[in-house]
Protein backbone atom coordinates (compact mmCIF):
# COMPACT_ATOMS: atom_id res chain seq x y z
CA UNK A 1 9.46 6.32 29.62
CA UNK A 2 9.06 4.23 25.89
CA UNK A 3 7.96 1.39 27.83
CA UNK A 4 5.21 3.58 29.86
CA UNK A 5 4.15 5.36 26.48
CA UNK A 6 3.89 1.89 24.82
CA UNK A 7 1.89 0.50 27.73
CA UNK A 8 -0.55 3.40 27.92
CA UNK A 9 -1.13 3.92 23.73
CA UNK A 10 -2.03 -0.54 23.93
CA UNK A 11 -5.46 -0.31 23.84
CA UNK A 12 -5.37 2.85 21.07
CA UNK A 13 -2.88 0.63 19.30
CA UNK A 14 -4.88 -2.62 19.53
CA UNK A 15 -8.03 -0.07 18.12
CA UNK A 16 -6.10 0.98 15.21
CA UNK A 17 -4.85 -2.31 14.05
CA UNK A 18 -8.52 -3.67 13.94
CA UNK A 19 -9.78 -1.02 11.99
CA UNK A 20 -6.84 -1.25 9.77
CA UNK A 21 -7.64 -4.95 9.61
CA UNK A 22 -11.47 -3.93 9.04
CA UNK A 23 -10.29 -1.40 5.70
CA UNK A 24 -8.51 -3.59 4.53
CA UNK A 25 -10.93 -6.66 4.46
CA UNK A 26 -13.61 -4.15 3.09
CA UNK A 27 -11.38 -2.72 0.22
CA UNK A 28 -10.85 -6.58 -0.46
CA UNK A 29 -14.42 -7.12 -0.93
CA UNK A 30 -15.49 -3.76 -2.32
CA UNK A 31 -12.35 -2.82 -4.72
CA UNK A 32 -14.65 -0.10 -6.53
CA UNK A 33 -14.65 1.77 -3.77
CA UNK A 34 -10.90 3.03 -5.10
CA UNK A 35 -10.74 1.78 -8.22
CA UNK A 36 -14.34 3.66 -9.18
CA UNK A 37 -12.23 7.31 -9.02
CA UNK A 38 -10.37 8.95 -11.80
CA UNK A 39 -6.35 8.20 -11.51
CA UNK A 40 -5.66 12.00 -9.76
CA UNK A 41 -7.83 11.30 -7.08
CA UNK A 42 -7.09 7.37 -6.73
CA UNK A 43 -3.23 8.18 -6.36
CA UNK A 44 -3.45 10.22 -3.66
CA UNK A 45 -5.99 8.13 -1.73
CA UNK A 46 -3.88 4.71 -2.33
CA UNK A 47 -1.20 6.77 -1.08
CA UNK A 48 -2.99 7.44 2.02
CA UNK A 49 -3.96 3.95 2.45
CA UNK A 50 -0.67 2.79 2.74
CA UNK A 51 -0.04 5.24 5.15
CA UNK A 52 -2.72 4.83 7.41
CA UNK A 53 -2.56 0.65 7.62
CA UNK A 54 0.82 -0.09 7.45
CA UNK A 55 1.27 2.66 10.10
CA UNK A 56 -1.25 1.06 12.11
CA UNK A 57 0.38 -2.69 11.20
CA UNK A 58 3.59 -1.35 12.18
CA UNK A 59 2.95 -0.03 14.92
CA UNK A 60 0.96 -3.49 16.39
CA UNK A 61 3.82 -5.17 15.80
CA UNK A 62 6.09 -3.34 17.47
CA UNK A 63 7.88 -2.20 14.60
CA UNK A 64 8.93 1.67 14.68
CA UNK A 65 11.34 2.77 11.53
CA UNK A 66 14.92 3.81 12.00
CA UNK A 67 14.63 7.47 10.39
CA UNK A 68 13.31 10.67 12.88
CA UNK A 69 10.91 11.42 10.15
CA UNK A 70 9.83 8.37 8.76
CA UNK A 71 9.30 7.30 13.23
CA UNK A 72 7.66 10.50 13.54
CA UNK A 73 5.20 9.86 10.51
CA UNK A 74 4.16 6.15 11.57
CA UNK A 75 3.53 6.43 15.13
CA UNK A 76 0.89 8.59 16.95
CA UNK A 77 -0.48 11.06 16.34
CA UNK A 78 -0.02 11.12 12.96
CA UNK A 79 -0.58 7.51 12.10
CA UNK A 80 -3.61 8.08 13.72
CA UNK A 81 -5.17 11.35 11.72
CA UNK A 82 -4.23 9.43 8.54
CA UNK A 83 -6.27 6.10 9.68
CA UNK A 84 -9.11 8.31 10.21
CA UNK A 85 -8.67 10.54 7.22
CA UNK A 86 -8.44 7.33 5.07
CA UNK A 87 -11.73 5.75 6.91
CA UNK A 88 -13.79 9.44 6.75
CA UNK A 89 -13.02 9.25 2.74
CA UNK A 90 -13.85 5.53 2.59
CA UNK A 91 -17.34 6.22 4.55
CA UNK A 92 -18.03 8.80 2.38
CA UNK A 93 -17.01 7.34 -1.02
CA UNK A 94 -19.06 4.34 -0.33
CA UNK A 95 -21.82 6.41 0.64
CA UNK A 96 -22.09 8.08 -2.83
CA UNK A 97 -21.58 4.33 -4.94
């Protein structure tokens, strides 16, 4: 049943990983983005960020972590809502700079 899951959530996982790649490469090139907010805003959204692409790395790689709710946190859906959170507030912040 994993492997059927696995096989099925590719394409979604392949997705994710892109647009993971795609933040990331923008942040790189745009820093202000992040760095332009005042430090009780830019914790919480650095916070997020790590969430949402390593989740998305992780989970392209195969990797899935050994704890139920540290598992349950990086793979869909919740790795998912937190990709998109993270890209919603990205869209937005850059559309205000």
């Amino acid at each position: 049943m994993e492997t059927e899951t696995r096989r099925r959530l590719s394409g979604v996982t392949l997705g994710a990983m892109l647009l993971a790649a795609a933040l990331a490469l923008w942040l790189l090139l745009q820093p202000q983005l992040i760095s332009g907010l005042p430090m009780t805003l830019r914790l919480p959204l650095i916070g997020l960020g790590v969430w949402a692409l390593g989740a998305a790395f992780m989970a392209a790689m195969g990797l899935e972590a050994r704890r139920y709710w540290l598992r349950r946190m990086t793979m869909p859906p919740w790795s998912l809502v937190a990709l998109g959170a993270f890209t919603l507030v990205l869209l937005m912040r850059a559309a205000m700079v």
